[in-house]
N, C-alpha and C. Protein backbone atom coordinates (compact mmCIF):
# COMPACT_ATOMS: atom_id res chain seq x y z
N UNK A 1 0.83 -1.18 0.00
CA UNK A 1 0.00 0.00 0.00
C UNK A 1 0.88 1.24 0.00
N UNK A 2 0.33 2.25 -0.99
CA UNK A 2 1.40 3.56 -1.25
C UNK A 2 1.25 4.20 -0.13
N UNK A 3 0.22 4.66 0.61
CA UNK A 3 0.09 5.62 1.53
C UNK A 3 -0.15 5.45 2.88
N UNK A 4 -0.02 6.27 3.83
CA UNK A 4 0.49 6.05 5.44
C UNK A 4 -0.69 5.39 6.32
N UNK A 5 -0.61 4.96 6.83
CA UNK A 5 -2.09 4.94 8.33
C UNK A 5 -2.49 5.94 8.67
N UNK A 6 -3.61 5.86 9.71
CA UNK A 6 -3.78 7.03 10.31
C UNK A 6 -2.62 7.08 11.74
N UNK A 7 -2.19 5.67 12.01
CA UNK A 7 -1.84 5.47 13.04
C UNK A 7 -0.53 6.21 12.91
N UNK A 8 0.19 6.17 11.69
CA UNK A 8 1.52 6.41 11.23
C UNK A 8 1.15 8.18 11.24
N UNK A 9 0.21 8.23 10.59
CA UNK A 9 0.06 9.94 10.56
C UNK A 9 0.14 10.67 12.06
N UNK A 10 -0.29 10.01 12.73
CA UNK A 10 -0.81 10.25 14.50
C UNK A 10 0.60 10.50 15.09
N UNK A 11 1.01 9.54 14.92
CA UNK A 11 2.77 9.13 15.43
C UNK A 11 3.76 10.57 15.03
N UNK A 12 3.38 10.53 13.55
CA UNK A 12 4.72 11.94 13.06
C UNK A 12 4.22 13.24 12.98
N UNK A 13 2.66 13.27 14.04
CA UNK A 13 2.15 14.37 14.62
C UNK A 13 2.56 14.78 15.89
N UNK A 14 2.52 13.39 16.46
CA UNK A 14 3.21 14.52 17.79
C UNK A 14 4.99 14.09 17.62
N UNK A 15 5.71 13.43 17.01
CA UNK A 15 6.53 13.36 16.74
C UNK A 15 7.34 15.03 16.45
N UNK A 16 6.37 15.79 15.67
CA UNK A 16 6.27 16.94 15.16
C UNK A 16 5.84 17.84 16.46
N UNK A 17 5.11 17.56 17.56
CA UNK A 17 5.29 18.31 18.41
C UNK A 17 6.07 18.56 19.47
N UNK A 18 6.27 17.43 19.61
CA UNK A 18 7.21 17.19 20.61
C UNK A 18 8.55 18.10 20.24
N UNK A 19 8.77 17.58 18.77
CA UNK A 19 10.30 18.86 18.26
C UNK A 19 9.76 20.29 18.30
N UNK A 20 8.41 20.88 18.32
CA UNK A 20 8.16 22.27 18.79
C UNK A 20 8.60 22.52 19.60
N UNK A 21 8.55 21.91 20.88
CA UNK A 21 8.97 22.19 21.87
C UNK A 21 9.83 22.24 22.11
N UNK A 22 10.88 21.05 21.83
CA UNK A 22 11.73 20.87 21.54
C UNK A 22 12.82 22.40 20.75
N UNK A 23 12.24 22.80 19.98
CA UNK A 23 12.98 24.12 19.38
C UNK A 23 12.24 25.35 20.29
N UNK A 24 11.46 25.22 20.58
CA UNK A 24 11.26 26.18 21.41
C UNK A 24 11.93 26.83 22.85
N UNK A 25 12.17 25.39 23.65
CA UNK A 25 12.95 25.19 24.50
C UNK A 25 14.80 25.67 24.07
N UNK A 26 15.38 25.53 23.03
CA UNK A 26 16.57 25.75 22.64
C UNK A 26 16.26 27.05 21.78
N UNK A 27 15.29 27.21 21.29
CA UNK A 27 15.48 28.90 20.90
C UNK A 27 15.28 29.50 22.03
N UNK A 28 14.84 29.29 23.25
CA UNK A 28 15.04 30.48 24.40
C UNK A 28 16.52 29.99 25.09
N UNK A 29 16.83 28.83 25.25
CA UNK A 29 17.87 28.91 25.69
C UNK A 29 19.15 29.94 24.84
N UNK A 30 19.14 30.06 23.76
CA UNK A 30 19.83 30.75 22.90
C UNK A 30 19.56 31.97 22.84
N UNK A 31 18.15 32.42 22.99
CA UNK A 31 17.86 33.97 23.27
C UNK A 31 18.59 34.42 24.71
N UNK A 32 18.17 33.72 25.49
CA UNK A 32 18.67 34.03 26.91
C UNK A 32 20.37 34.20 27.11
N UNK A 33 20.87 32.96 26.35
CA UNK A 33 22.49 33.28 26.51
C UNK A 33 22.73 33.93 25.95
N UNK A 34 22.69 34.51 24.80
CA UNK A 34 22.08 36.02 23.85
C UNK A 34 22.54 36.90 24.11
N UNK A 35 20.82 37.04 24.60
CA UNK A 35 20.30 38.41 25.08
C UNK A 35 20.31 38.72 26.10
N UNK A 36 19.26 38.13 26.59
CA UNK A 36 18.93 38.75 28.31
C UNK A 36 20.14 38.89 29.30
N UNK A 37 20.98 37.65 29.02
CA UNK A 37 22.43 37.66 29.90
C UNK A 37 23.01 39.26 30.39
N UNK A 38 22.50 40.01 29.13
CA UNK A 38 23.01 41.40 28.65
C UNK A 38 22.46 42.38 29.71
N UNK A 39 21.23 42.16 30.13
CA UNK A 39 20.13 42.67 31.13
C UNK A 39 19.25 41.68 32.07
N UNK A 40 20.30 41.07 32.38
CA UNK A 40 19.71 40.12 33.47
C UNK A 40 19.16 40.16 34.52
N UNK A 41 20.32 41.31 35.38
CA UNK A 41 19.99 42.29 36.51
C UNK A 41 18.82 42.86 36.29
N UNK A 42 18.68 43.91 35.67
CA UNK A 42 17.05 44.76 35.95
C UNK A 42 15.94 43.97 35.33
N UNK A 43 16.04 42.61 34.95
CA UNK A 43 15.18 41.64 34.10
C UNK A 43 14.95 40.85 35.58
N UNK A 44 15.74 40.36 35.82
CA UNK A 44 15.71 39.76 37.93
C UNK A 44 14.93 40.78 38.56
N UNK A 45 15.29 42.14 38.61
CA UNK A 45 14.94 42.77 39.47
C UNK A 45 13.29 43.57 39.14
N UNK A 46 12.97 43.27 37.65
CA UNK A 46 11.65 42.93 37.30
C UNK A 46 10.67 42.15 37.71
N UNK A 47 11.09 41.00 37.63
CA UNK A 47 10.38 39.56 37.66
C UNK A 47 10.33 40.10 39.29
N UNK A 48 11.06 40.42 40.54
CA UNK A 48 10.88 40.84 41.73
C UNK A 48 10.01 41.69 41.79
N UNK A 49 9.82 43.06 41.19
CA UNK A 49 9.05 44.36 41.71
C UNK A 49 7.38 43.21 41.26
N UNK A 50 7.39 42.41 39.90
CA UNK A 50 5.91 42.28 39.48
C UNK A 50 5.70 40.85 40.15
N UNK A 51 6.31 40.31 40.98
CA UNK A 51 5.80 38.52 41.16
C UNK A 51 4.51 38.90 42.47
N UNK A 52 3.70 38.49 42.58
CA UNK A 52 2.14 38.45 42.85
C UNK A 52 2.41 37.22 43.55
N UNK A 53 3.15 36.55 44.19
CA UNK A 53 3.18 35.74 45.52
C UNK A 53 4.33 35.83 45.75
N UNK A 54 4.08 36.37 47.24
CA UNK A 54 5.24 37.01 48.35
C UNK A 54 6.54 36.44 48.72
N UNK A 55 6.43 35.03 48.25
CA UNK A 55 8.02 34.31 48.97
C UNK A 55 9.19 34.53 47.44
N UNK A 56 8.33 34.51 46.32
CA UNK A 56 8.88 34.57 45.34
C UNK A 56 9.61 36.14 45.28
N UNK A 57 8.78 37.48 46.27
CA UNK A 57 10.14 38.54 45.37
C UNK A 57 11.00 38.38 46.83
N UNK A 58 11.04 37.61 47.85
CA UNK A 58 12.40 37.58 48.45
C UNK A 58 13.03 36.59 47.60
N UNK A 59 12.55 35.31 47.30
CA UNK A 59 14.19 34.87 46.47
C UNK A 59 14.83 35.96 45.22
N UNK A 60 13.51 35.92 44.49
CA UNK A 60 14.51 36.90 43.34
C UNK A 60 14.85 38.01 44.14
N UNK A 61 14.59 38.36 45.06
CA UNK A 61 15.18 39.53 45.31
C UNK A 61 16.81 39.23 45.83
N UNK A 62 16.73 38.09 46.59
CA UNK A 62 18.11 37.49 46.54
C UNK A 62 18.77 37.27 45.68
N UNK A 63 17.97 37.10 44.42
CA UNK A 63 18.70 36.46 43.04
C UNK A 63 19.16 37.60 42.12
N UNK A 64 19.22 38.44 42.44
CA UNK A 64 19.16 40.13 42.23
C UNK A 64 20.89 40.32 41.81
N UNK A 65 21.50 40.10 42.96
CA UNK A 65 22.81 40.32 42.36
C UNK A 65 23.74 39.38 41.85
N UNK A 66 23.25 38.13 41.59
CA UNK A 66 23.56 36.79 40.69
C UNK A 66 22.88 36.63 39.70
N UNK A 67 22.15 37.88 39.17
CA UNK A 67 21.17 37.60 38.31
C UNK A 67 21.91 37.33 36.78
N UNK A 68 23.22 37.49 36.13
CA UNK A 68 24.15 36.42 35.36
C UNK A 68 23.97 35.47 35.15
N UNK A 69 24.63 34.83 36.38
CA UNK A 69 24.70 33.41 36.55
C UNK A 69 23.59 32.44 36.68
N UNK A 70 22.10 33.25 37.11
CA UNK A 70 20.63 32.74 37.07
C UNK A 70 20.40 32.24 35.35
N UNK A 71 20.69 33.85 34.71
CA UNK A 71 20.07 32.85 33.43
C UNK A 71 21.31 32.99 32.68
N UNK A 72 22.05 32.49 32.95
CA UNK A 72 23.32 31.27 32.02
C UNK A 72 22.89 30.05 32.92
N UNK A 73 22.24 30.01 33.72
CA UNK A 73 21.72 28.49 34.01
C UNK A 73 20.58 28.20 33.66
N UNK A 74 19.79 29.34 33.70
CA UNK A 74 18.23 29.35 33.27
C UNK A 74 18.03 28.77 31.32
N UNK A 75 19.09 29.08 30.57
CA UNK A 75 19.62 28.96 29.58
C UNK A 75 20.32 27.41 29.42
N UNK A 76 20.88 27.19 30.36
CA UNK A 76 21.49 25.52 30.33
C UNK A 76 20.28 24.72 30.42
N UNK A 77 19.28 24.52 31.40
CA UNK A 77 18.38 24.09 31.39
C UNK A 77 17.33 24.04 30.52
N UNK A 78 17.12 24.85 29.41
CA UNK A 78 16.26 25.12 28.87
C UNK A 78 17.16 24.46 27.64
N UNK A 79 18.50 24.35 27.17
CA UNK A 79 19.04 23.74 26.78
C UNK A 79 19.04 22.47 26.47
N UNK A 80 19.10 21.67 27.79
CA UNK A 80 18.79 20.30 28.19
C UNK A 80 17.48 19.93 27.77
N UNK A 81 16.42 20.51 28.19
CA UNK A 81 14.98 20.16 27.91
C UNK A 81 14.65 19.95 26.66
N UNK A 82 15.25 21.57 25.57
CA UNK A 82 15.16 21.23 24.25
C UNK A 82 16.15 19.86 23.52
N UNK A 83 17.18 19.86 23.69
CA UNK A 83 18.19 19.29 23.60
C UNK A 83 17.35 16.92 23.70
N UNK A 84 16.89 17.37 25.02
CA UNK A 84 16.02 15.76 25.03
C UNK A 84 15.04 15.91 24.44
N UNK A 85 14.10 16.81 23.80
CA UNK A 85 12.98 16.80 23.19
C UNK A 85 13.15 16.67 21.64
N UNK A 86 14.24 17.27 21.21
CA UNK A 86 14.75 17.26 19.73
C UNK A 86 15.28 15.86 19.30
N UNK A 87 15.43 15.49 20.26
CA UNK A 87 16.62 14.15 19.91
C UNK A 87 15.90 12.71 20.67
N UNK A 88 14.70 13.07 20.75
CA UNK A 88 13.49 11.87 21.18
C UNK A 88 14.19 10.86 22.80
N UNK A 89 14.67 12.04 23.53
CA UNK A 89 15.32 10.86 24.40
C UNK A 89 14.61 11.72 25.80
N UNK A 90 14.45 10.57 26.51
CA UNK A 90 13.68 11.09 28.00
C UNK A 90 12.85 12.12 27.41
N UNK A 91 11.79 12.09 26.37
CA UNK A 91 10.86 12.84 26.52
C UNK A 91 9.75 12.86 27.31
N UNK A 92 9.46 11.89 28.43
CA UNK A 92 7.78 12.24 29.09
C UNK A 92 9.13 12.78 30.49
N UNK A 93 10.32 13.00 30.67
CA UNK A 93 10.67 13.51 31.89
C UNK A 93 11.23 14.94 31.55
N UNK A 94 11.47 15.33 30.26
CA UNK A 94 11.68 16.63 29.32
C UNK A 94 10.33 17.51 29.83
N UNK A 95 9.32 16.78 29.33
CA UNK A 95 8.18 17.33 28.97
C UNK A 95 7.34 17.76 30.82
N UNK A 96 7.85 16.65 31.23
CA UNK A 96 7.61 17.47 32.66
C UNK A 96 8.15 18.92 33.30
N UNK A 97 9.65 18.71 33.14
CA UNK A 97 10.61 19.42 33.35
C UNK A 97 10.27 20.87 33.08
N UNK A 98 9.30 20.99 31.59
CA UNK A 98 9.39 21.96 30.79
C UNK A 98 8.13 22.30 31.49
N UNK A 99 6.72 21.64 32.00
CA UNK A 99 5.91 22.13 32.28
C UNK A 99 5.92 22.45 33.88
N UNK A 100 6.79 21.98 34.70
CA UNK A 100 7.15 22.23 35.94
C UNK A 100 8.21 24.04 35.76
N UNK A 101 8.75 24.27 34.78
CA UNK A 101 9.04 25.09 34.63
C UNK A 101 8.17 26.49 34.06
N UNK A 102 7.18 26.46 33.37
CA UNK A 102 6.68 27.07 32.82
C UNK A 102 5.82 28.02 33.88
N UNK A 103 5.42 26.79 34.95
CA UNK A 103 4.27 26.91 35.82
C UNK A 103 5.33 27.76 37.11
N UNK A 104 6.24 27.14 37.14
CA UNK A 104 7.46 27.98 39.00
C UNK A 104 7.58 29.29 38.12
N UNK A 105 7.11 29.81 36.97
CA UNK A 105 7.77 30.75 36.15
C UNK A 105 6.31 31.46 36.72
N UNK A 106 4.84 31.80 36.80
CA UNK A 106 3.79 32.38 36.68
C UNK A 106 3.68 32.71 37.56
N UNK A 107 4.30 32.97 38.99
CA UNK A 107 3.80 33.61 40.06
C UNK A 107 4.89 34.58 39.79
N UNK A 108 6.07 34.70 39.04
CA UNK A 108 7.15 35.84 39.07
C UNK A 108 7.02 36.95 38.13
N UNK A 109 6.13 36.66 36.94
CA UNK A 109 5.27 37.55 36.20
C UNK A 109 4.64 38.14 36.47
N UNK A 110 4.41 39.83 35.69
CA UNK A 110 3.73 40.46 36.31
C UNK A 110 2.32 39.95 35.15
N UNK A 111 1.54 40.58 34.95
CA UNK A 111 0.23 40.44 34.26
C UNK A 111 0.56 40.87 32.96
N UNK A 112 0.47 40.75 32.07
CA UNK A 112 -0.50 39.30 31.45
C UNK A 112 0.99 38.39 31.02
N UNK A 113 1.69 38.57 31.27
CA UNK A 113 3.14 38.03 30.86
C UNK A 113 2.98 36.44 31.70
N UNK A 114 2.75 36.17 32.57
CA UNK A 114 2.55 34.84 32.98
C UNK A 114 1.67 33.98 31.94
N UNK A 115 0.31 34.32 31.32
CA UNK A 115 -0.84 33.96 30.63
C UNK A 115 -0.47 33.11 29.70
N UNK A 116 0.82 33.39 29.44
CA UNK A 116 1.17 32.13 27.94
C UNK A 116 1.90 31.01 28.67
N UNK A 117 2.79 31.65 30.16
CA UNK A 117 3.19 30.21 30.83
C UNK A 117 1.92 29.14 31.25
N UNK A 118 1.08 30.13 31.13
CA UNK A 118 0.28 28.75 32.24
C UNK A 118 -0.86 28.36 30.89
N UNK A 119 -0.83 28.83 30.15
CA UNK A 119 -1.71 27.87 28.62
C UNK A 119 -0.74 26.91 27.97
N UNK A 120 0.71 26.94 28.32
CA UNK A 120 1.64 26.09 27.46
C UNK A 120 1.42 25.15 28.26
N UNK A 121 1.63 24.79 29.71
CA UNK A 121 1.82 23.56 30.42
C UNK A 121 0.54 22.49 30.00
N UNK A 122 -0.75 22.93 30.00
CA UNK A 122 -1.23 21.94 29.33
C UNK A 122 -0.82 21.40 27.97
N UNK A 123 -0.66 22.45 27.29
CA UNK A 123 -0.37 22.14 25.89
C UNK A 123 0.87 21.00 25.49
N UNK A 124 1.71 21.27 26.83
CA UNK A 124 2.91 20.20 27.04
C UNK A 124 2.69 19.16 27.73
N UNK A 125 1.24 19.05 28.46
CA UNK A 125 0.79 17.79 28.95
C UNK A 125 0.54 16.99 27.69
N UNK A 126 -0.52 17.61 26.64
CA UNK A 126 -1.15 16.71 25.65
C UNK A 126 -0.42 16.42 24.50
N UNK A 127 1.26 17.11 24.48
CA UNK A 127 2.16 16.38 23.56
C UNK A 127 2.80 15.42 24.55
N UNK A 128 2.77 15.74 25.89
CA UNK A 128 3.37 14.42 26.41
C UNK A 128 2.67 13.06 26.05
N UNK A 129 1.24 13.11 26.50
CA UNK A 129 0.82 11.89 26.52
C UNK A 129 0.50 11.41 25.29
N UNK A 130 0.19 12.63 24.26
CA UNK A 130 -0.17 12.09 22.40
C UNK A 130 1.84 11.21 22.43
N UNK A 131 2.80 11.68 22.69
CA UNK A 131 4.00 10.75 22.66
C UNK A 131 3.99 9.34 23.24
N UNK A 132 3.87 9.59 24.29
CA UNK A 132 3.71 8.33 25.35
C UNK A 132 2.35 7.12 24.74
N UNK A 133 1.40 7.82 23.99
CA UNK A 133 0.32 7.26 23.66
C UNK A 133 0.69 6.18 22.18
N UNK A 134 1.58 7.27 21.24
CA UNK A 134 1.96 6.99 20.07
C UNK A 134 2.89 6.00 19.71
N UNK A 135 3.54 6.00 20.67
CA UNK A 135 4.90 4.68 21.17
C UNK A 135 6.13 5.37 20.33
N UNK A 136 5.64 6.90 19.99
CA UNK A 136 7.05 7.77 19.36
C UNK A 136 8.45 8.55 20.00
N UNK A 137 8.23 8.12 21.55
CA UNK A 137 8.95 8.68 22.33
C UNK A 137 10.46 7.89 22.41
């Protein structure tokens, strides 16, 4: 037979999402070692003046004058995540990683800047499990 399944189509759908994320995750890591590295400090000391639950602007506020070294790690990690998502390896512990991150990220936002962290984590639930489901992981 010339043409695919549906099952096969299903598979190199989230196959295909999973690498969204996957590049998504490594295009911010790459923006961040970048860019932001550049303005890290008053970008830290942002995410402090606007975070909307209280324990969060004492750490960043601690994180204030390491704010460098925050995201050149914030950047490694986001690295890693894309890095296993691109390359189909430990993706349902990627895909956590990424939505455990998205979500510790929405109380340090000020408004409406959190709104896309907390609509992605589902969105990274249902490429997790369309993977896990597909046997493409």
């Amino acid at each position: 037979m010339g043409g695919t399944s549906d099952r096969t189509s299903r598979c190199r759908s989230w196959i295909w999402a999973r690498r969204a994320v996957g590049v998504y995750f490594a295009g911010s890591a790459v923006l961040n070692a970048v860019c932001t590295v550049r303005r890290a400090t008053g970008l830290v000391a942002w995410f402090r003046d606007g975070a909307w639950l209280p324990p969060y602007r004492t750490v960043l506020g601690a994180l204030v004058p390491v704010a460098r070294p925050v995201v050149l790690a914030t950047a490694a990690f986001e690295a890693v995540v894309g890095w296993h998502l691109l390359r189909g390896r430990r993706v349902n512990g990627a895909l956590r990683w990424a939505q455990a991150w998205v979500l510790g990220l929405c109380p340090a936002l000020p408004w409406p800047y959190w709104v896309p962290n907390a609509l992605s984590a589902p969105l990274f639930e249902l490429v997790r499990r369309g993977v896990l489901r597909s046997g493409s992981a």
